[in-house]
PDB file of N, CA and C in Angstrom:
ATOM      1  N   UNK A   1      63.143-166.425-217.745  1.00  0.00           N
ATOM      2  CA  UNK A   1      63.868-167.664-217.506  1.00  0.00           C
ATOM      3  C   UNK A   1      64.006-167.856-215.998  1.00  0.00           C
ATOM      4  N   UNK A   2      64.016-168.970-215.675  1.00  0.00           N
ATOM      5  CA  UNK A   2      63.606-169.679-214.114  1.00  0.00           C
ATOM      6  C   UNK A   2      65.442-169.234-213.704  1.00  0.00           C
ATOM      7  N   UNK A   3      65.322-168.895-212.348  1.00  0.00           N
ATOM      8  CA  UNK A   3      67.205-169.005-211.802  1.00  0.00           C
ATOM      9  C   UNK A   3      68.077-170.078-211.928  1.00  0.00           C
ATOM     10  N   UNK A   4      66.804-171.681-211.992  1.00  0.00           N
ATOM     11  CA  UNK A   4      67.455-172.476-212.033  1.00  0.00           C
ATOM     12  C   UNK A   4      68.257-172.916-213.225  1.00  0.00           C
ATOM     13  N   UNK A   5      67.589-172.032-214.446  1.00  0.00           N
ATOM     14  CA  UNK A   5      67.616-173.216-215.572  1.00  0.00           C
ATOM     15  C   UNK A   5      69.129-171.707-215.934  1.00  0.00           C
ATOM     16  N   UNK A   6      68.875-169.986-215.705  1.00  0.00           N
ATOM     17  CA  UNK A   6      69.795-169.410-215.713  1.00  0.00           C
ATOM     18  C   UNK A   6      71.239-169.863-215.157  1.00  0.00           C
ATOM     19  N   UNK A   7      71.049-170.147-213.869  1.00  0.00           N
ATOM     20  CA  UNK A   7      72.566-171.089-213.713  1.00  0.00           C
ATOM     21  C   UNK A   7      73.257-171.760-214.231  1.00  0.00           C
ATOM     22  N   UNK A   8      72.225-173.318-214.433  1.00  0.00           N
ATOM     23  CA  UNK A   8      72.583-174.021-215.402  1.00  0.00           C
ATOM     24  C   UNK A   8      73.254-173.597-216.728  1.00  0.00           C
ATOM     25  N   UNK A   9      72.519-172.828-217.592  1.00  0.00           N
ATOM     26  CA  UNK A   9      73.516-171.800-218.615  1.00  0.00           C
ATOM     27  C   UNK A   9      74.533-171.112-218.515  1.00  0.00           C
ATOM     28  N   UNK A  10      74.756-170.518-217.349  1.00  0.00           N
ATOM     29  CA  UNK A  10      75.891-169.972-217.164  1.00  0.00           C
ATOM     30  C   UNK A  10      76.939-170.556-216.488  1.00  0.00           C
ATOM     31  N   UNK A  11      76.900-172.150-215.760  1.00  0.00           N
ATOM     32  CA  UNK A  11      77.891-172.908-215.892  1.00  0.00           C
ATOM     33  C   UNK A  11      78.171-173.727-216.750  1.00  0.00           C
ATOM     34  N   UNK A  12      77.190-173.719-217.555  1.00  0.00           N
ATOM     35  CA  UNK A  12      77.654-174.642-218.997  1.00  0.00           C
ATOM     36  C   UNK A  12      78.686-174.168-220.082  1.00  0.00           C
ATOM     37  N   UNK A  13      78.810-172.546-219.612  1.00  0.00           N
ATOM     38  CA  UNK A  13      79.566-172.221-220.880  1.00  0.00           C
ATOM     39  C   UNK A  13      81.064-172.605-220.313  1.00  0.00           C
ATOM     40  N   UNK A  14      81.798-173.098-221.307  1.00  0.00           N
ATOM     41  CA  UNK A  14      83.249-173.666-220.626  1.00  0.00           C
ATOM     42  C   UNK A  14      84.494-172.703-220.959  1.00  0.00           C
ATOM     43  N   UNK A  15      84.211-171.792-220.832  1.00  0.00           N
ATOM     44  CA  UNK A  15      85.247-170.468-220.990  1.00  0.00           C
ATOM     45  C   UNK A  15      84.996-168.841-220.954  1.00  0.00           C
ATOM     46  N   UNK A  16      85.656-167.851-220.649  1.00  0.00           N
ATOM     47  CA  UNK A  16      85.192-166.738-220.589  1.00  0.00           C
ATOM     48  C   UNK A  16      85.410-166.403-222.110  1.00  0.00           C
ATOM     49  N   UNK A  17      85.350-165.541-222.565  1.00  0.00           N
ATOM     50  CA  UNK A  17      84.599-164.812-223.980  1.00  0.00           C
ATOM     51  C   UNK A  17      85.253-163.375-223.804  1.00  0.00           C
ATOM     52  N   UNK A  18      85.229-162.804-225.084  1.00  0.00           N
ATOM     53  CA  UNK A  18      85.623-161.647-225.011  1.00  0.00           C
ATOM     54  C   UNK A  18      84.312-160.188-224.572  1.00  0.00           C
ATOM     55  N   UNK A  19      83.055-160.950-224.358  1.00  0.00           N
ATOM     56  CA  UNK A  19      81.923-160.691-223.750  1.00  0.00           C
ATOM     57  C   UNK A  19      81.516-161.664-222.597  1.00  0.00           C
ATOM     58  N   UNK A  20      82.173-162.185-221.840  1.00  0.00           N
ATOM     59  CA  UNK A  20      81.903-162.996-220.763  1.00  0.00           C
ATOM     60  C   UNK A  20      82.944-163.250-219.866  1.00  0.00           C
ATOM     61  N   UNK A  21      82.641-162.863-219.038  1.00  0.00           N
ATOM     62  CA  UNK A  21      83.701-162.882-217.522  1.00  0.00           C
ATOM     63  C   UNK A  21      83.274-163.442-216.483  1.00  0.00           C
ATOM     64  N   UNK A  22      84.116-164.722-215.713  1.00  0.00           N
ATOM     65  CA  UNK A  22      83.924-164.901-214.212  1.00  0.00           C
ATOM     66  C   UNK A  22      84.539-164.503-213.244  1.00  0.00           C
ATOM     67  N   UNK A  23      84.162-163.778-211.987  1.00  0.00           N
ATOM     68  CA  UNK A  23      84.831-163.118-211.435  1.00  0.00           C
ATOM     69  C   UNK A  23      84.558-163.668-209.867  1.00  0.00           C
ATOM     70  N   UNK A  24      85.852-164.456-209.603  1.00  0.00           N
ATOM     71  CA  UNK A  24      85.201-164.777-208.279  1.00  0.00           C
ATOM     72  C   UNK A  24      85.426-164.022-206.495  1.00  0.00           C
ATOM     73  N   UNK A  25      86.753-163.018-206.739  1.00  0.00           N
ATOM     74  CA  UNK A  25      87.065-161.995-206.053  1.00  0.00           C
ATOM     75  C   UNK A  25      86.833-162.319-204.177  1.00  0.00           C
ATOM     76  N   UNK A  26      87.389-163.348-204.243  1.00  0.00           N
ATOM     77  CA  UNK A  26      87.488-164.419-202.520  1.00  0.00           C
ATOM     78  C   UNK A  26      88.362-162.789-201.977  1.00  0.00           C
ATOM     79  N   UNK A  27      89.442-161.803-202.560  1.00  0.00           N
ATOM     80  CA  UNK A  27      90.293-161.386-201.058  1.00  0.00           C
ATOM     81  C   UNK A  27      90.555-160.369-202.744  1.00  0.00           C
ATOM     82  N   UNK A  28      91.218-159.244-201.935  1.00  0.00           N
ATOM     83  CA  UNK A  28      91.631-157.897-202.947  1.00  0.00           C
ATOM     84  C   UNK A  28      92.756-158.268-203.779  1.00  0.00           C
ATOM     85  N   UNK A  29      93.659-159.361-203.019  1.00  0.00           N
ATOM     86  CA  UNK A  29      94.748-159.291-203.839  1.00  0.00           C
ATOM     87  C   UNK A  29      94.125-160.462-205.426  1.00  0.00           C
ATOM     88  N   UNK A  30      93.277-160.963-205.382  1.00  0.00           N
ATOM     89  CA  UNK A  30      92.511-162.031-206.418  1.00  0.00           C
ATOM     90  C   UNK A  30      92.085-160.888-207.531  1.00  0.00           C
ATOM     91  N   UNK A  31      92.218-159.489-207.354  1.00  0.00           N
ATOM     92  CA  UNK A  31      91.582-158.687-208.353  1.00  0.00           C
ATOM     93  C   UNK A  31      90.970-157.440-208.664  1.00  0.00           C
ATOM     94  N   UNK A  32      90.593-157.271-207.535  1.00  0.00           N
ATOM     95  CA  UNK A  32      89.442-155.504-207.977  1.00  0.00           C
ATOM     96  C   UNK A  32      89.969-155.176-209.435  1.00  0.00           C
ATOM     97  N   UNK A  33      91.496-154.645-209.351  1.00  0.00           N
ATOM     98  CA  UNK A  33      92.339-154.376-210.706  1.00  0.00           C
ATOM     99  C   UNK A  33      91.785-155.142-211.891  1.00  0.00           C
ATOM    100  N   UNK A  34      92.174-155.958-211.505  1.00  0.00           N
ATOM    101  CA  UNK A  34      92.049-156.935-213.068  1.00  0.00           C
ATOM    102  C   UNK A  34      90.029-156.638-212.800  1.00  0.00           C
ATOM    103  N   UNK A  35      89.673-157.024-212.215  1.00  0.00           N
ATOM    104  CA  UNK A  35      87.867-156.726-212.249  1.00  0.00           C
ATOM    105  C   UNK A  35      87.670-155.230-213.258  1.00  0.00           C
ATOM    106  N   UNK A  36      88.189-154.389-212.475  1.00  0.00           N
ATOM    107  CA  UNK A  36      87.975-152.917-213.302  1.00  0.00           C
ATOM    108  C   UNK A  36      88.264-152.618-214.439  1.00  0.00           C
ATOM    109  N   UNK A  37      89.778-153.464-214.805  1.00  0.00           N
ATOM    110  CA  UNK A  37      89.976-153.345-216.099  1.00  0.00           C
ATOM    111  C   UNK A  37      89.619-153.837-216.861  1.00  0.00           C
ATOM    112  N   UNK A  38      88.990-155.585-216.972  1.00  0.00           N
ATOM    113  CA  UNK A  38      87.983-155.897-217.242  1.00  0.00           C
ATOM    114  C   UNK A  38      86.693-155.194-217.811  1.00  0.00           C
ATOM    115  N   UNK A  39      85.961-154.985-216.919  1.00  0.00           N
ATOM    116  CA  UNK A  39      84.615-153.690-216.844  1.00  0.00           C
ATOM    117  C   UNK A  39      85.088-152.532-217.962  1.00  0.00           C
ATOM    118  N   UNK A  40      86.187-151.781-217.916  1.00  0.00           N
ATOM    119  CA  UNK A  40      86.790-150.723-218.694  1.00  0.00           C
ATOM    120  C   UNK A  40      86.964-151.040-220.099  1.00  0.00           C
ATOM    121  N   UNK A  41      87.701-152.374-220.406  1.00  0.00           N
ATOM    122  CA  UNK A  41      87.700-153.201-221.937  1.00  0.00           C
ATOM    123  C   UNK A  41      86.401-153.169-222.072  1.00  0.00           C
ATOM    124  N   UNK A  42      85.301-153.815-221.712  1.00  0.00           N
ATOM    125  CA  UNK A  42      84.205-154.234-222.113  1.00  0.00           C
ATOM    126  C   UNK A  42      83.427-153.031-222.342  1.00  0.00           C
ATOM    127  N   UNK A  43      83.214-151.873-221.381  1.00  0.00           N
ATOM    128  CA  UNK A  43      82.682-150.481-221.711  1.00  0.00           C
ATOM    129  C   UNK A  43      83.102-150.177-222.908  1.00  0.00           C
ATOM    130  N   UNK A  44      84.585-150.273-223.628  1.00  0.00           N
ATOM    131  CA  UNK A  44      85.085-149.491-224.674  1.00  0.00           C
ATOM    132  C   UNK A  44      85.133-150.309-225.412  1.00  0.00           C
ATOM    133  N   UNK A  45      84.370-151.507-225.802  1.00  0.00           N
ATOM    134  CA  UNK A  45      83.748-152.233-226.820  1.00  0.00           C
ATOM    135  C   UNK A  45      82.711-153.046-227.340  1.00  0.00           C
ATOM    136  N   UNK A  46      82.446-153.992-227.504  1.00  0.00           N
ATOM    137  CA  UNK A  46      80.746-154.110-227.450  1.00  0.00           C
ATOM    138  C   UNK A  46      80.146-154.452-226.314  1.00  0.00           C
ATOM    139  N   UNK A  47      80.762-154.278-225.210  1.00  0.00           N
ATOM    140  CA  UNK A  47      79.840-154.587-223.661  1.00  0.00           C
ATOM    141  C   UNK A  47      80.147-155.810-223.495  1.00  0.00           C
ATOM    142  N   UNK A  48      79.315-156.278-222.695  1.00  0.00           N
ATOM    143  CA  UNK A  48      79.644-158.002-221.896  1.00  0.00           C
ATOM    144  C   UNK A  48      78.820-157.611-220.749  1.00  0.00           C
ATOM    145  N   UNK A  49      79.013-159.129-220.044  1.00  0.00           N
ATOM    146  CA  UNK A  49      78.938-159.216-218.865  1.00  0.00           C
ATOM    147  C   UNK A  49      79.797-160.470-217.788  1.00  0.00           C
ATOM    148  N   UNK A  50      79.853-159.871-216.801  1.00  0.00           N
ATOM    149  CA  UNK A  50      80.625-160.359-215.504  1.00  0.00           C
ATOM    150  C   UNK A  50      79.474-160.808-214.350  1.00  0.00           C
ATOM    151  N   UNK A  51      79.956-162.152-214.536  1.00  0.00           N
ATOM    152  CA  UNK A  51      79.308-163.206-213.668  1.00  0.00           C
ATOM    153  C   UNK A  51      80.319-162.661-212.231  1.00  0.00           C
ATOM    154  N   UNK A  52      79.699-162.271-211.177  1.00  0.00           N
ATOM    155  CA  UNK A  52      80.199-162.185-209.744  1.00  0.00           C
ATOM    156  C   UNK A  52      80.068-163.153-208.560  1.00  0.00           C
ATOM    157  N   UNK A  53      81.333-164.287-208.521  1.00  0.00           N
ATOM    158  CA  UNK A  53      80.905-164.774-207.222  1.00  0.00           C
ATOM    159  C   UNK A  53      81.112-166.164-207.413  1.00  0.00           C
ATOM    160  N   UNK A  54      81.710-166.671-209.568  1.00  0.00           N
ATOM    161  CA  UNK A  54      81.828-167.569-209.935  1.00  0.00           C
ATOM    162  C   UNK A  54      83.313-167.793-210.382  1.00  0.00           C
ATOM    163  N   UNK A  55      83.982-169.004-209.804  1.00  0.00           N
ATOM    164  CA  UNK A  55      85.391-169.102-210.617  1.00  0.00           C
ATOM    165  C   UNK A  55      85.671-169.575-211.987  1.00  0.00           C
ATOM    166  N   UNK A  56      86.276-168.903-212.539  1.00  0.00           N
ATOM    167  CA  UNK A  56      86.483-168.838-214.265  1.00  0.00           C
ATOM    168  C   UNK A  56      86.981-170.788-214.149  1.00  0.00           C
ATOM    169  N   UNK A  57      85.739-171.113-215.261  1.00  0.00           N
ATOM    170  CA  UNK A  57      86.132-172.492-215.760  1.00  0.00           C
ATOM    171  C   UNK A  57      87.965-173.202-216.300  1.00  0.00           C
ATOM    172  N   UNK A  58      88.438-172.419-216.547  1.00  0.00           N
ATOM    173  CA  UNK A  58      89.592-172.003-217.350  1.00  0.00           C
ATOM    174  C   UNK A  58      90.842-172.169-215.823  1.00  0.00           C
ATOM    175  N   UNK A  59      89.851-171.448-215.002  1.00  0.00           N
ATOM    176  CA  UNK A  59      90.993-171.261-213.966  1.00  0.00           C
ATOM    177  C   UNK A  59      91.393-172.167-212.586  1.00  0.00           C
ATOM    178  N   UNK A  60      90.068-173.319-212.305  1.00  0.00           N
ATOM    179  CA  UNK A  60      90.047-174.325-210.939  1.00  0.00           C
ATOM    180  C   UNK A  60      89.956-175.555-211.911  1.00  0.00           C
ATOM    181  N   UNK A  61      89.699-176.516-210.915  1.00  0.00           N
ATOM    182  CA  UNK A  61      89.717-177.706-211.224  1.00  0.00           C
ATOM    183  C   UNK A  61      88.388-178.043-210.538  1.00  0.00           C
ATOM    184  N   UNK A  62      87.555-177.035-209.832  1.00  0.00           N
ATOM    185  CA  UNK A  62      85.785-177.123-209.704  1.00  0.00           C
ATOM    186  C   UNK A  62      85.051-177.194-211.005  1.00  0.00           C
ATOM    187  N   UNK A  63      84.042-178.142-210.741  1.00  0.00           N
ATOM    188  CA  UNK A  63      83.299-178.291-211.799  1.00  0.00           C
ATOM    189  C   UNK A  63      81.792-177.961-211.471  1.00  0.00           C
ATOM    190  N   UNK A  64      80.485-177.056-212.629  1.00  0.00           N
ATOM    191  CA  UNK A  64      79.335-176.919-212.194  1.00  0.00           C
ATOM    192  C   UNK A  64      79.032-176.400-211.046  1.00  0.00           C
ATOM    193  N   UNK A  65      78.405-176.537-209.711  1.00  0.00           N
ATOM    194  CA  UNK A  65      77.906-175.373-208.703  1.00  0.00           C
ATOM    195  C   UNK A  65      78.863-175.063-208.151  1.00  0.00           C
ATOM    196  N   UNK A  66      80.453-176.235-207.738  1.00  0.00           N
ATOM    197  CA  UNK A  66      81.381-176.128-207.305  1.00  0.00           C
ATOM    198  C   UNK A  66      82.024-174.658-207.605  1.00  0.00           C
ATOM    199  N   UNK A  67      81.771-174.518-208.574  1.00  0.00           N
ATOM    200  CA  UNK A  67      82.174-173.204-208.963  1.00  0.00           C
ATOM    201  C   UNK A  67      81.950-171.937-208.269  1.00  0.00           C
ATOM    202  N   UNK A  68      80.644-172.199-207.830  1.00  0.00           N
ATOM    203  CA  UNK A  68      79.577-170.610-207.246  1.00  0.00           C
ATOM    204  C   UNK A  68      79.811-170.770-205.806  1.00  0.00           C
ATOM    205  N   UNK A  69      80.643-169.423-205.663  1.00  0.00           N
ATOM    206  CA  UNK A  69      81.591-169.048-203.940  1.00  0.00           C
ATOM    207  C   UNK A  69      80.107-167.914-203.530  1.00  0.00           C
ATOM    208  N   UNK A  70      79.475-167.556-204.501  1.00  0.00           N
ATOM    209  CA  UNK A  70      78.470-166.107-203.875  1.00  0.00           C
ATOM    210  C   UNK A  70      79.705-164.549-203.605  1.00  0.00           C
ATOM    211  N   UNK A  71      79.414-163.992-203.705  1.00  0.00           N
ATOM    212  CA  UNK A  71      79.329-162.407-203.483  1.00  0.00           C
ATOM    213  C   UNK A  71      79.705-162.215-201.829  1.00  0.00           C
ATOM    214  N   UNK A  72      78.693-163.263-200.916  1.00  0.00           N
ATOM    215  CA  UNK A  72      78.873-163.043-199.383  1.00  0.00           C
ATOM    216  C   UNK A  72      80.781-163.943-198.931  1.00  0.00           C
ATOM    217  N   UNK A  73      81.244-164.356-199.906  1.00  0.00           N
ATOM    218  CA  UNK A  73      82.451-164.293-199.784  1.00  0.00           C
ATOM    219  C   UNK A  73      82.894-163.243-199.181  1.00  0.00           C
ATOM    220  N   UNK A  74      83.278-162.087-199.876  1.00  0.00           N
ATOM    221  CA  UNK A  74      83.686-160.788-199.352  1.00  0.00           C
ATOM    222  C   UNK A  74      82.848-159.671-200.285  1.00  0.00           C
ATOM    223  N   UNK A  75      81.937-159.652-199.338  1.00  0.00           N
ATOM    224  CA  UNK A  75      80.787-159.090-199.266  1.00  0.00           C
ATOM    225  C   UNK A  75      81.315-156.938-199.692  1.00  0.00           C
ATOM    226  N   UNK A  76      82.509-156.612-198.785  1.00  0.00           N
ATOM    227  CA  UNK A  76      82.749-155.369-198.587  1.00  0.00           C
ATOM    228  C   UNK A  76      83.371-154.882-199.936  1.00  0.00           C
ATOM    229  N   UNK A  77      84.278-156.215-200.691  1.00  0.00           N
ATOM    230  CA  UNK A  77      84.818-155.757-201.819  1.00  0.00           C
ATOM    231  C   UNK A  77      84.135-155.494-203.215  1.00  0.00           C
ATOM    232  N   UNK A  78      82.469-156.039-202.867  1.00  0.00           N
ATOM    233  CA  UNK A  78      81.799-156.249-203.991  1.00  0.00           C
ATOM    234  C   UNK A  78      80.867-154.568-203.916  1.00  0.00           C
ATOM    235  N   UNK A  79      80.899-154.261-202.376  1.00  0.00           N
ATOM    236  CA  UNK A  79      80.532-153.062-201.873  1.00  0.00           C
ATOM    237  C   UNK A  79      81.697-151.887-202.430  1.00  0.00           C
ATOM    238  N   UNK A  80      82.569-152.007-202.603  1.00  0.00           N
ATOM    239  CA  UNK A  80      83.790-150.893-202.807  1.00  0.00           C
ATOM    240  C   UNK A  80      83.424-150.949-204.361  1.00  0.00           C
ATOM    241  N   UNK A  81      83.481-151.994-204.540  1.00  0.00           N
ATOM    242  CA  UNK A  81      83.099-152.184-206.665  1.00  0.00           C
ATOM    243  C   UNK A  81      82.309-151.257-206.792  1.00  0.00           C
ATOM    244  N   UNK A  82      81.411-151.700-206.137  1.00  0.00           N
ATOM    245  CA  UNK A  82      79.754-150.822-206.674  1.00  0.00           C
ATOM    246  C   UNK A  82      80.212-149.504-206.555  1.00  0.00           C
ATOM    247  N   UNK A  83      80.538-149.077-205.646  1.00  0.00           N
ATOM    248  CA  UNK A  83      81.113-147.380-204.956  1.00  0.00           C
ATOM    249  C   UNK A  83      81.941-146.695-206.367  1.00  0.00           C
ATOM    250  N   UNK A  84      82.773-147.610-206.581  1.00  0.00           N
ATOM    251  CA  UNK A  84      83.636-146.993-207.760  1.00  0.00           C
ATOM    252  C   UNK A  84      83.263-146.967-209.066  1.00  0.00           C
ATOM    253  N   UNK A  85      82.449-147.677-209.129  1.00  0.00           N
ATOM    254  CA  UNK A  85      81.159-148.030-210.818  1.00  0.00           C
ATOM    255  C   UNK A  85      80.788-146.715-210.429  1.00  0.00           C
ATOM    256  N   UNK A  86      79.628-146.324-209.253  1.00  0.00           N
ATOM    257  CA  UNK A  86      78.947-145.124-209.519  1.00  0.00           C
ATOM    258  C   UNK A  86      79.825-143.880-209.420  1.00  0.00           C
ATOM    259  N   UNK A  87      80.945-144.166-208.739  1.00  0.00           N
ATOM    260  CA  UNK A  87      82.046-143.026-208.958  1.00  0.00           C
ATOM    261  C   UNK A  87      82.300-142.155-210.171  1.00  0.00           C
ATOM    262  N   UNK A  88      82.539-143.336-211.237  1.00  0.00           N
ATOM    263  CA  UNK A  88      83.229-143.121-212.508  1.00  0.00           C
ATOM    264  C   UNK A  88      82.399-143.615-213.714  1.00  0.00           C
ATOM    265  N   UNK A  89      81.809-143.985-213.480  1.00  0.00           N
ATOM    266  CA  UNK A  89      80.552-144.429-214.744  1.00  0.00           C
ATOM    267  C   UNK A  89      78.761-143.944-214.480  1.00  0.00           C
ATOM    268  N   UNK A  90      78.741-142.895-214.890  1.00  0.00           N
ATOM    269  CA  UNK A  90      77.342-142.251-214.226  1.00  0.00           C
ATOM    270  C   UNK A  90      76.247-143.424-214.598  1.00  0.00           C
ATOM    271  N   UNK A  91      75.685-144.021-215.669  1.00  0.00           N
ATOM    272  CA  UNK A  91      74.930-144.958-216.337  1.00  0.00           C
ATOM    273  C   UNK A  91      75.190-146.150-215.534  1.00  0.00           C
ATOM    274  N   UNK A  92      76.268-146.482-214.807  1.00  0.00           N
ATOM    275  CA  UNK A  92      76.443-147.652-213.765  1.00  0.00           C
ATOM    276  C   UNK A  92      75.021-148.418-213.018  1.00  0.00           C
ATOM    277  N   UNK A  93      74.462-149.414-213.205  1.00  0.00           N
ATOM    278  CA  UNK A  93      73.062-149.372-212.740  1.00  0.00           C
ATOM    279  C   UNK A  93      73.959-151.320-211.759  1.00  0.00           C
ATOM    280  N   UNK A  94      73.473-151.382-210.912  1.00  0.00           N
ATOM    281  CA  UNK A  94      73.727-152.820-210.369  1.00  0.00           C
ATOM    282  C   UNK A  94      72.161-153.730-210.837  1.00  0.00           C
ATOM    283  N   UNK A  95      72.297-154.976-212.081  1.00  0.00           N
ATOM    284  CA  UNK A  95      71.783-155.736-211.686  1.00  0.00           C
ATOM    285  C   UNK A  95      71.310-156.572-210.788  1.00  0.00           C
ATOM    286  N   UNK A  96      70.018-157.286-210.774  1.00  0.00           N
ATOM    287  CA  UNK A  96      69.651-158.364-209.836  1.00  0.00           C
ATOM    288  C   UNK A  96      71.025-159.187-209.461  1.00  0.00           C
ATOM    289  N   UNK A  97      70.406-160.020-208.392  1.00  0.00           N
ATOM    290  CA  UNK A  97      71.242-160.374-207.750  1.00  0.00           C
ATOM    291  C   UNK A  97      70.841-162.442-208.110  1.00  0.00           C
ATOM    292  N   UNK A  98      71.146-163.629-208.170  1.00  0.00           N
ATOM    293  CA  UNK A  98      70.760-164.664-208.301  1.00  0.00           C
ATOM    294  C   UNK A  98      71.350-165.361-206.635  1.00  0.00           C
ATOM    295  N   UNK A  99      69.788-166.522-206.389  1.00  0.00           N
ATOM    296  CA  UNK A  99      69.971-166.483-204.855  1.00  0.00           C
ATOM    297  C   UNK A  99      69.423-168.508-205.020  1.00  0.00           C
TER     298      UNK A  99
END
């Protein structure tokens, strides 16, 4: 599937899921916590995934690309994530990245 038409799908869905998370993580106090525990629910049940870098539909009043802040927001906290995934979850692998 093309990145473009992947986006498109993943701002179309209009809510997070008990397998679907947006995580848009602008500053530390917005989350790591709630991010990890997140990640931790979803490990200890049928999995999911966490969109990084997008604000939960549910939660702004942005609509479609408005939504997508990117990762280079705060670039260091998405760096500390990763650090603590491979910390504590050996199988931890970082997906591609969408650009």
């Amino acid at each position: 599937m093309a990145n473009n038409q992947l986006i498109h799908n993943i701002l179309s869905e209009p809510s997070e899921s008990r397998t679907l998370e947006f995580k848009r993580l602008g500053s530390r106090n917005e989350g790591l916590d709630k991010t990890l525990q997140s990640m931790v629910a979803m490990a200890n049940t049928d999995g999911g995934t966490i969109i990084f870098g997008v604000d939960d539909p549910q939660k702004t009043t942005l609509k479609g690309a408005e939504r997508i802040f990117g990762i280079e927001e705060n670039i260091e906290l998405y760096d500390e994530l990763g650090g603590l995934l491979e910390k504590f979850i050996p199988q931890y692998r970082e997906f591609g990245r969408l650009s």
